[in-house]
Protein backbone atom coordinates (compact mmCIF):
# COMPACT_ATOMS: atom_id res chain seq x y z
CA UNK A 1 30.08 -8.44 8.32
CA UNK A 2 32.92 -9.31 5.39
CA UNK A 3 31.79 -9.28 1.80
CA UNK A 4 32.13 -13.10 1.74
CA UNK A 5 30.00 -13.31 4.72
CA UNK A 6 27.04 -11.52 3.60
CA UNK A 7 27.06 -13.75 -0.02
CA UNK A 8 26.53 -16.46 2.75
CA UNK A 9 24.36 -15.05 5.26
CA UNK A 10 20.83 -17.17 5.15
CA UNK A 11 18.11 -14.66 3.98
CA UNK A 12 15.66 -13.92 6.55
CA UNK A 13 11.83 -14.78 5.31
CA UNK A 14 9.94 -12.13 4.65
CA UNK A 15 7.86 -12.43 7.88
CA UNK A 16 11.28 -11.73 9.90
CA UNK A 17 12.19 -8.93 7.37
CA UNK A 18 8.84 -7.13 8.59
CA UNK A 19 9.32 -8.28 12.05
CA UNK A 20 12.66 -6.41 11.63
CA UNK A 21 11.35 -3.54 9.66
CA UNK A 22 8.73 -2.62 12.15
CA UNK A 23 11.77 -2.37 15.41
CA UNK A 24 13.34 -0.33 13.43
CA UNK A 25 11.15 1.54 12.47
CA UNK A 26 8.30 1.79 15.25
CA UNK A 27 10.27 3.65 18.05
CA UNK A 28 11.39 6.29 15.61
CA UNK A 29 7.93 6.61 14.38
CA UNK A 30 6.26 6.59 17.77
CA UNK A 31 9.24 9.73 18.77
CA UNK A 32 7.99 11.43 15.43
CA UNK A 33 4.28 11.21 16.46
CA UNK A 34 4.83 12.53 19.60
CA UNK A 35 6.21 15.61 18.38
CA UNK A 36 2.75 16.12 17.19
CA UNK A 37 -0.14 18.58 18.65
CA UNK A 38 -2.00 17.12 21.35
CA UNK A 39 -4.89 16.26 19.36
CA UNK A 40 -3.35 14.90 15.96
CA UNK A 41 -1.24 13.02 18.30
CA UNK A 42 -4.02 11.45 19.59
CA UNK A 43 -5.36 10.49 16.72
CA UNK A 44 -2.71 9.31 15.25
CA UNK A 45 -1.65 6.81 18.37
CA UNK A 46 -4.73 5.51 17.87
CA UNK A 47 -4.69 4.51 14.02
CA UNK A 48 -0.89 3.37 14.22
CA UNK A 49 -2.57 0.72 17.15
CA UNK A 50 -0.86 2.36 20.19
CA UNK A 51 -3.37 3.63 22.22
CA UNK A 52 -7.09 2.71 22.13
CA UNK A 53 -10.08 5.18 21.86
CA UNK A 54 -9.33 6.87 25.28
CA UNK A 55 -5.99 7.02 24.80
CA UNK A 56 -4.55 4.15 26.72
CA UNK A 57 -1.63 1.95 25.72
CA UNK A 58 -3.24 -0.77 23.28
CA UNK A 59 -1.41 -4.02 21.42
CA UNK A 60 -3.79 -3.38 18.74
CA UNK A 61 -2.54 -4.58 15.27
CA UNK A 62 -0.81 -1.46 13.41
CA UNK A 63 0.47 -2.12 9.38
CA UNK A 64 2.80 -4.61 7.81
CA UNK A 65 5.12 -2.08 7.36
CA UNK A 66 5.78 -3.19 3.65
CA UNK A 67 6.91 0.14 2.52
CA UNK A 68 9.40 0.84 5.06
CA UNK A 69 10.31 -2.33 4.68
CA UNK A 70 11.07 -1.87 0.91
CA UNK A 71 12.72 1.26 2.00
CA UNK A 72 15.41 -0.56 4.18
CA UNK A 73 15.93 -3.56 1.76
CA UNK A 74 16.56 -1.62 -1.06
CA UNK A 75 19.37 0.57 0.56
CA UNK A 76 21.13 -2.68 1.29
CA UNK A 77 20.30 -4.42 -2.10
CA UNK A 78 22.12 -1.66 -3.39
CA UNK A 79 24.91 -2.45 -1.09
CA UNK A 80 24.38 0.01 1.75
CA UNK A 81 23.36 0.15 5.44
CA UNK A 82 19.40 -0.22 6.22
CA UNK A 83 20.19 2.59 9.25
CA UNK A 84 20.89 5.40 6.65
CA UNK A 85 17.74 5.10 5.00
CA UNK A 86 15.52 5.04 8.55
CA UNK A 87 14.07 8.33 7.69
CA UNK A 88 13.37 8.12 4.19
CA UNK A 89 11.55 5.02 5.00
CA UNK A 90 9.62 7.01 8.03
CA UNK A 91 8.64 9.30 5.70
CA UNK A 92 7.07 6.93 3.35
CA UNK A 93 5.04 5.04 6.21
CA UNK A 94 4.37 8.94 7.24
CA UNK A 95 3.18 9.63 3.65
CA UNK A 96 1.49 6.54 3.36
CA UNK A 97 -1.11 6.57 7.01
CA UNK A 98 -1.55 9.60 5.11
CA UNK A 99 -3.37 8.60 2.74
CA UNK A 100 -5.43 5.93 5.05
CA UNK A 101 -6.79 8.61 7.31
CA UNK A 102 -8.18 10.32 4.09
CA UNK A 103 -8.78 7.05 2.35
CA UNK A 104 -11.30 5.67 5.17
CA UNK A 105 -13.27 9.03 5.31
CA UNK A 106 -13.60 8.83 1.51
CA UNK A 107 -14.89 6.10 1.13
CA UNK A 108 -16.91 5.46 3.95
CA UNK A 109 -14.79 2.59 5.53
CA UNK A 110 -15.94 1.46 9.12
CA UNK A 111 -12.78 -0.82 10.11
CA UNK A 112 -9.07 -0.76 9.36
CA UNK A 113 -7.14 -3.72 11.15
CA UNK A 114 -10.35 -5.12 13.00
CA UNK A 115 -11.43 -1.83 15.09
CA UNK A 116 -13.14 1.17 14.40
CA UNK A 117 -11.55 4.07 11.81
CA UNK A 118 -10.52 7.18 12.91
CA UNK A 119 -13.24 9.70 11.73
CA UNK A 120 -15.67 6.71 12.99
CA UNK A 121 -14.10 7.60 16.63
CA UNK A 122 -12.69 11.05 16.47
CA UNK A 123 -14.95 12.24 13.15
CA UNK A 124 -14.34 13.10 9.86
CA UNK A 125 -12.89 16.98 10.20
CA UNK A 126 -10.26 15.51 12.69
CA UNK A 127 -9.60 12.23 10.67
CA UNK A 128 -8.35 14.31 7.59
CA UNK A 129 -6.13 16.92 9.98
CA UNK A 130 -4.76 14.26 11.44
CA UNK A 131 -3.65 12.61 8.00
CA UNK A 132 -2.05 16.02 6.85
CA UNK A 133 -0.15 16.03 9.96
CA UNK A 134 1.60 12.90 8.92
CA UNK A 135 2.23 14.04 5.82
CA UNK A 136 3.69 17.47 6.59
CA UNK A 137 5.93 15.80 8.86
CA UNK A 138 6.80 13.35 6.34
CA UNK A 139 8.46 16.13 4.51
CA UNK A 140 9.62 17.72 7.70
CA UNK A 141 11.63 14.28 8.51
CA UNK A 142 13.39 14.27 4.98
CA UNK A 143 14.01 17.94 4.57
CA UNK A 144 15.65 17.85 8.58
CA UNK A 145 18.12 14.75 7.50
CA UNK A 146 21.60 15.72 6.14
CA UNK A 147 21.71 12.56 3.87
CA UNK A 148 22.93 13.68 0.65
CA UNK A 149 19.42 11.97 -1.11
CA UNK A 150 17.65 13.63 1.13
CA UNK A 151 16.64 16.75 -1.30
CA UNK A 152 15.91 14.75 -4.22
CA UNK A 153 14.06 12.36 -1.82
CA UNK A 154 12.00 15.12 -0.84
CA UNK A 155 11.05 15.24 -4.82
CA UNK A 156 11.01 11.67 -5.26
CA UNK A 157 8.17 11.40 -2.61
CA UNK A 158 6.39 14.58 -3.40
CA UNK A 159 5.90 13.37 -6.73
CA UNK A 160 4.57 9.73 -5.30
CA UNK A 161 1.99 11.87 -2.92
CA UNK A 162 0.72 13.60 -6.03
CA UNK A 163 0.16 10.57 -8.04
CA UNK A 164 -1.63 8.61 -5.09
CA UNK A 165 -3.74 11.84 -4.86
CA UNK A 166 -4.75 11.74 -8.39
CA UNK A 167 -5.20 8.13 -8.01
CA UNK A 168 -8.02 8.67 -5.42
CA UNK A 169 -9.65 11.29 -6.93
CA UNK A 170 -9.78 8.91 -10.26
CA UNK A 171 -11.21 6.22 -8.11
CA UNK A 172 -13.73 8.81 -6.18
CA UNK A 173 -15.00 9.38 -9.75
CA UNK A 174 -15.40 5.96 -11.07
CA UNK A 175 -18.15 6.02 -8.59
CA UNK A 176 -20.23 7.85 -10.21
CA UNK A 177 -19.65 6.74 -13.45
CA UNK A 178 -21.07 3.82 -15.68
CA UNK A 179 -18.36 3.65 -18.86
CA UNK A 180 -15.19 2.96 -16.34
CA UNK A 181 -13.08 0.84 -18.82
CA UNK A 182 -10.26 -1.73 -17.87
CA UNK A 183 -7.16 0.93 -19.02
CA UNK A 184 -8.29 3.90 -17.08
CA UNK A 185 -9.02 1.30 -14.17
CA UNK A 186 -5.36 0.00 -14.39
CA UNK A 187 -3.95 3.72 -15.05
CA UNK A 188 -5.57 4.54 -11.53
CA UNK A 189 -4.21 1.93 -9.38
CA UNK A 190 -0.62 2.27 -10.56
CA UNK A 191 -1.40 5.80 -9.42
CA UNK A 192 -3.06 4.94 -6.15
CA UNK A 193 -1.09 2.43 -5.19
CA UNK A 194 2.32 1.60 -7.24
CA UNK A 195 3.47 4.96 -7.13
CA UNK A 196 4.20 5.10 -3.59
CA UNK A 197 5.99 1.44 -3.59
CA UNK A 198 7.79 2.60 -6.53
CA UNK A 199 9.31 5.58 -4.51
CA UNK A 200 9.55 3.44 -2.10
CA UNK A 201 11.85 1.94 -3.34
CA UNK A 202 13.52 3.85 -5.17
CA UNK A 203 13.92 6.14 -1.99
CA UNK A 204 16.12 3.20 -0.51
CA UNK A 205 18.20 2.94 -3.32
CA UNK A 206 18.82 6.26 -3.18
CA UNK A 207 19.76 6.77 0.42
CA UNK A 208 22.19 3.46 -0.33
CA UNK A 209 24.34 5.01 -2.64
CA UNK A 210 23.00 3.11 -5.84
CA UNK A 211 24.07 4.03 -9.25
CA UNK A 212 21.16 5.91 -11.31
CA UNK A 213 20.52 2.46 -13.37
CA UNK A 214 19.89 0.71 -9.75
CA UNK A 215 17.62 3.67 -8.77
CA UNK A 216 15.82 3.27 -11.36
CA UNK A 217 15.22 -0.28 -11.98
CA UNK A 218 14.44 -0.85 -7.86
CA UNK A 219 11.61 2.21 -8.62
CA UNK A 220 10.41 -0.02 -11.74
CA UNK A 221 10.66 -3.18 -9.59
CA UNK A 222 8.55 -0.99 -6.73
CA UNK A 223 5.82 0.01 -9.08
CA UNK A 224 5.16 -3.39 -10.87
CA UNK A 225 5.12 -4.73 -7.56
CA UNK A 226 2.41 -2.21 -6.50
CA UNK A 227 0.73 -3.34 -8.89
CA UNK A 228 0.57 -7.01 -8.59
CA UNK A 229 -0.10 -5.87 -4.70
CA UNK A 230 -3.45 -3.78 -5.55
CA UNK A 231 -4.43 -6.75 -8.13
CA UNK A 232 -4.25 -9.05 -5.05
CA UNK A 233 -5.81 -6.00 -2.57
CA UNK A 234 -9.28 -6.09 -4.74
CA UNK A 235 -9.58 -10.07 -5.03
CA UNK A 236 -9.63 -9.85 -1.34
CA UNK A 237 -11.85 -6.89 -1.18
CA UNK A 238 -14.11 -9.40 -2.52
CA UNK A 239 -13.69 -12.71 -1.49
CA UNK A 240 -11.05 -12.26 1.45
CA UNK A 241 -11.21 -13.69 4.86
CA UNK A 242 -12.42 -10.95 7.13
CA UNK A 243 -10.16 -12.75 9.83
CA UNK A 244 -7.31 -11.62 8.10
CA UNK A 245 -8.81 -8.44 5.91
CA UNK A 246 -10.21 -6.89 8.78
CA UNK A 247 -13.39 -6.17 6.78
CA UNK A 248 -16.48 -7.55 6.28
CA UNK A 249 -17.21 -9.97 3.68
CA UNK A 250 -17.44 -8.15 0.06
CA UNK A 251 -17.06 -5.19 1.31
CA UNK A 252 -16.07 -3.86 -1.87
CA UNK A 253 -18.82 -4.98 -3.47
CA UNK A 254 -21.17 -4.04 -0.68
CA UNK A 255 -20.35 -0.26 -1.88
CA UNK A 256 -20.72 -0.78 -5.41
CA UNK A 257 -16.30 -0.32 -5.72
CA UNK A 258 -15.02 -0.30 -9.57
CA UNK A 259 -12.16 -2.43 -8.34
CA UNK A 260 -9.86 -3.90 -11.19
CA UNK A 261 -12.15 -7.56 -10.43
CA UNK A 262 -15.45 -5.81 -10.93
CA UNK A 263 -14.48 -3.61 -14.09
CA UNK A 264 -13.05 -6.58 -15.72
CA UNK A 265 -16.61 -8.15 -15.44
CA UNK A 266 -18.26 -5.21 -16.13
CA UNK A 267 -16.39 -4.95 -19.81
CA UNK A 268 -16.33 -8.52 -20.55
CA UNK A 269 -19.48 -8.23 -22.79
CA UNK A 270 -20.61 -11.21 -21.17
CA UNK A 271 -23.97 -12.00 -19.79
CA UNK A 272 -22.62 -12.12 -16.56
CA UNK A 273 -21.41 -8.68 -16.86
CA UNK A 274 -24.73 -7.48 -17.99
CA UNK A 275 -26.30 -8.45 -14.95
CA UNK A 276 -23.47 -7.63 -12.94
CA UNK A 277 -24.10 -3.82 -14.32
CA UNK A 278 -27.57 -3.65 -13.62
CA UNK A 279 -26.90 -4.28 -10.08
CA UNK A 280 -24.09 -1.90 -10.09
CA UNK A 281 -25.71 1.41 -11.84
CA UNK A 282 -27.84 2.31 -9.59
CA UNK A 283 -28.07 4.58 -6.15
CA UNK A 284 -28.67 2.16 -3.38
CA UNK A 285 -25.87 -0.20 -1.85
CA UNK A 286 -25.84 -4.26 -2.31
CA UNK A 287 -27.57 -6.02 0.42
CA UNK A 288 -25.82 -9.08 1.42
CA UNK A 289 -27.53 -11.63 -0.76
CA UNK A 290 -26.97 -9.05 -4.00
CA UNK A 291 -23.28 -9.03 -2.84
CA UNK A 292 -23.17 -12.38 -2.82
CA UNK A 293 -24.79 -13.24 -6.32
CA UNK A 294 -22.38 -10.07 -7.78
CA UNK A 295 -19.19 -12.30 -6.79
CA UNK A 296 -20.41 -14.83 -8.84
CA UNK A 297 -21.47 -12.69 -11.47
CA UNK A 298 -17.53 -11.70 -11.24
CA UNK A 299 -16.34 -15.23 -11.28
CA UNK A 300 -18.48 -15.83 -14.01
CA UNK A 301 -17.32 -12.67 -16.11
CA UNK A 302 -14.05 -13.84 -16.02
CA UNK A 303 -13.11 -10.97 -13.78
CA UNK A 304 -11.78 -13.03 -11.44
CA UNK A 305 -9.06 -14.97 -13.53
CA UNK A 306 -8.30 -11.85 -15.51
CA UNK A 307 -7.27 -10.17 -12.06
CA UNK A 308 -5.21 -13.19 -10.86
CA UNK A 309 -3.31 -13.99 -14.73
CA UNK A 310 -2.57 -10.11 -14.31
CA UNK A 311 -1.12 -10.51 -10.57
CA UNK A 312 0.67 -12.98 -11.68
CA UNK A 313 2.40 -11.24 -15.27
CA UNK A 314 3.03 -7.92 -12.52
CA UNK A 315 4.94 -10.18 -10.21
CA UNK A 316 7.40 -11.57 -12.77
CA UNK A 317 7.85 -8.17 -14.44
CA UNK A 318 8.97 -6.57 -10.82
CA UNK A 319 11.32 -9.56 -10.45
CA UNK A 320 12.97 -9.00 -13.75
CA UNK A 321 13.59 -5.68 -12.54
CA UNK A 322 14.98 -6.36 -9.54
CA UNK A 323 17.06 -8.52 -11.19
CA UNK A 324 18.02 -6.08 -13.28
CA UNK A 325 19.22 -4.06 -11.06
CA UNK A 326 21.79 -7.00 -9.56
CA UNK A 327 21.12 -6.70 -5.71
CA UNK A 328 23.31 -7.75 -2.99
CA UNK A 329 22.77 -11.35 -2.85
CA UNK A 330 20.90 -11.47 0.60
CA UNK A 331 18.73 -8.62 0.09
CA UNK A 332 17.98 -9.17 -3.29
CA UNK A 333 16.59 -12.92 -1.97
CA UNK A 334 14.88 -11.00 0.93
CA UNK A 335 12.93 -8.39 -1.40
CA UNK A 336 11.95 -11.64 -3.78
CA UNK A 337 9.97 -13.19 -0.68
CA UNK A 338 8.54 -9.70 0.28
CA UNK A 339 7.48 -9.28 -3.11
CA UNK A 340 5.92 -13.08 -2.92
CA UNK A 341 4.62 -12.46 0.52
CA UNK A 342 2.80 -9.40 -0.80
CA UNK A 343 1.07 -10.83 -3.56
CA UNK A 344 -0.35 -13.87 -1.46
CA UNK A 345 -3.79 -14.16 -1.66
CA UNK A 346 -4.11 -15.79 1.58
CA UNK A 347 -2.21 -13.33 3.43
């Protein structure tokens, strides 16, 4: 394709840029899995959707693939070839089951993408080996490519995994705790969950020969994004459609979650945040009908409203920055409807 041609080329929605994300993406990842102990491998067919619980093939729903996805458009926004970046972009979706597999035995999650979790089916101790499989071999993957990014890739994502650590342990704690405040709350999910986007795409930048600016304005444009993402992730941890969630109705709430909704109530000084914390501090889970009146309690707080204005202010910011960073016409237009696609409350 000609220079002219690709400022013409029609940009694909972002529905077809996961739909081409995922071919790319899935046969190399199912070859990397397989190179996997028996066991892990196992495991891991079954959370990626391949095989079901006794190991037969299964059309199970796996991921979006956003972050690979991210990976690939921002070595061509950049203005090089999506096919040079394949394993940085493995390595991310590597780094990133990760972190599900631990994520689901942390907090006590029964279903991921309508079916059982892992540790519900294999248990916990095999859950978490199996997630530290995929991320060893994350590493593997980038240290094994030749790519001249590949050794500060190998940094760049290390550094990600750390934060997303930290940003679990952080939310692990606000458990327990009863003075959680809005800043530490925001602090922890740009940790949890923009870091990785952020490398994300800043990986892809990387492996497409961008300029350090670029590099760093996609990262910026990654973690704002992130952001906006895990704003949108907790209103439909509360009032999502389980049809499209895969969870049960307030399940967030249901397990007495400091999500960024919930901790915006709870600070509001509002009489709807008092009430909302006195059905918060305490030992026992929500039944369904205290669930139900917390969400309102939410609404009421203004929790709600805060969360969405915020989604909304994190989505312009990462499209300044992506901006910013002057893309390749087509995949600059591409990562825009990601980025919208991401922060859709009703996807």
């Amino acid at each position: 394709m000609t220079a002219a041609q690709e400022e013409t080329a029609p940009a694909r929605t972002a529905r077809e840029v996961l739909t081409w994300s995922r071919c790319l993406t899935e046969p190399a990842l199912r070859d990397a899995v397989c190179g996997l102990p028996a066991a892990t491998r196992r495991i891991a067919a079954y959370h990626f959707g391949w095989e079901d619980a006794d190991g037969r093939p299964s059309r199970a729903g796996g991921g979006k693939t956003i972050r690979p996805a991210l990976v690939l458009l921002a070595a061509e926004a950049v203005g090089g070839a999506a096919a040079t970046a394949l394993p940085a972009a493995l390595a991310v979706e590597l780094a990133h089951n990760f972190s599900l597999l631990h994520d689901d035995v942390m907090d006590g999650d029964e279903t991921r993408r309508h079916r059982a979790t892992a540790w519900r089916v294999f248990g916990t101790s095999a859950a978490i080996l199996a997630g530290d499989a995929l991320l060893s071999f994350a590493f593997e993957l980038l240290a094994a490519d030749d790519h001249p990014a590949a050794l500060g890739g190998i940094a760049t994502l290390s550094r990600a995994v750390v934060q997303v650590v930290e940003g679990q342990s952080l939310d692990m704690d606000f458990e327990r705790r009863t003075d959680v405040d809005l800043p530490e709350c925001v602090d922890m999910a740009e940790r949890k969950t923009a870091a990785l986007l952020g490398a994300s795409c800043a990986l892809g930048a990387a492996y497409g020969g961008g300029t350090p600016v670029q590099v760093d304005r996609m990262r910026r444009f990654g973690e704002r994004l992130g952001l906006a993402f895990q704003l949108v992730d907790d209103l439909l941890g509360i009032w999502g459609d389980p049809a499209v969630t895969g969870k049960p109705v307030y399940s967030d709430l249901h397990n007495r979650k400091k999500s960024l909704p919930v901790v915006a109530a709870l600070t509001s000084d509002t009489q709807a945040g008092t009430e909302l914390a006195g059905l918060y501090h305490r030992e026992s889970p929500l039944t369904s009908d205290e669930a139900e009146l917390a969400a309102g309690l939410v609404e009421l707080a203004g929790g709600r409203s805060w969360t969405t204005r915020r989604a909304e202010e994190m989505l312009g910011q990462a499209l300044a920055e992506l901006d910013a960073a002057v893309p390749v016409a087509q995949a600059g237009a591409e990562l825009r409807a990601l980025a919208h696609l991401v922060t859709d409350r009703d996807h």
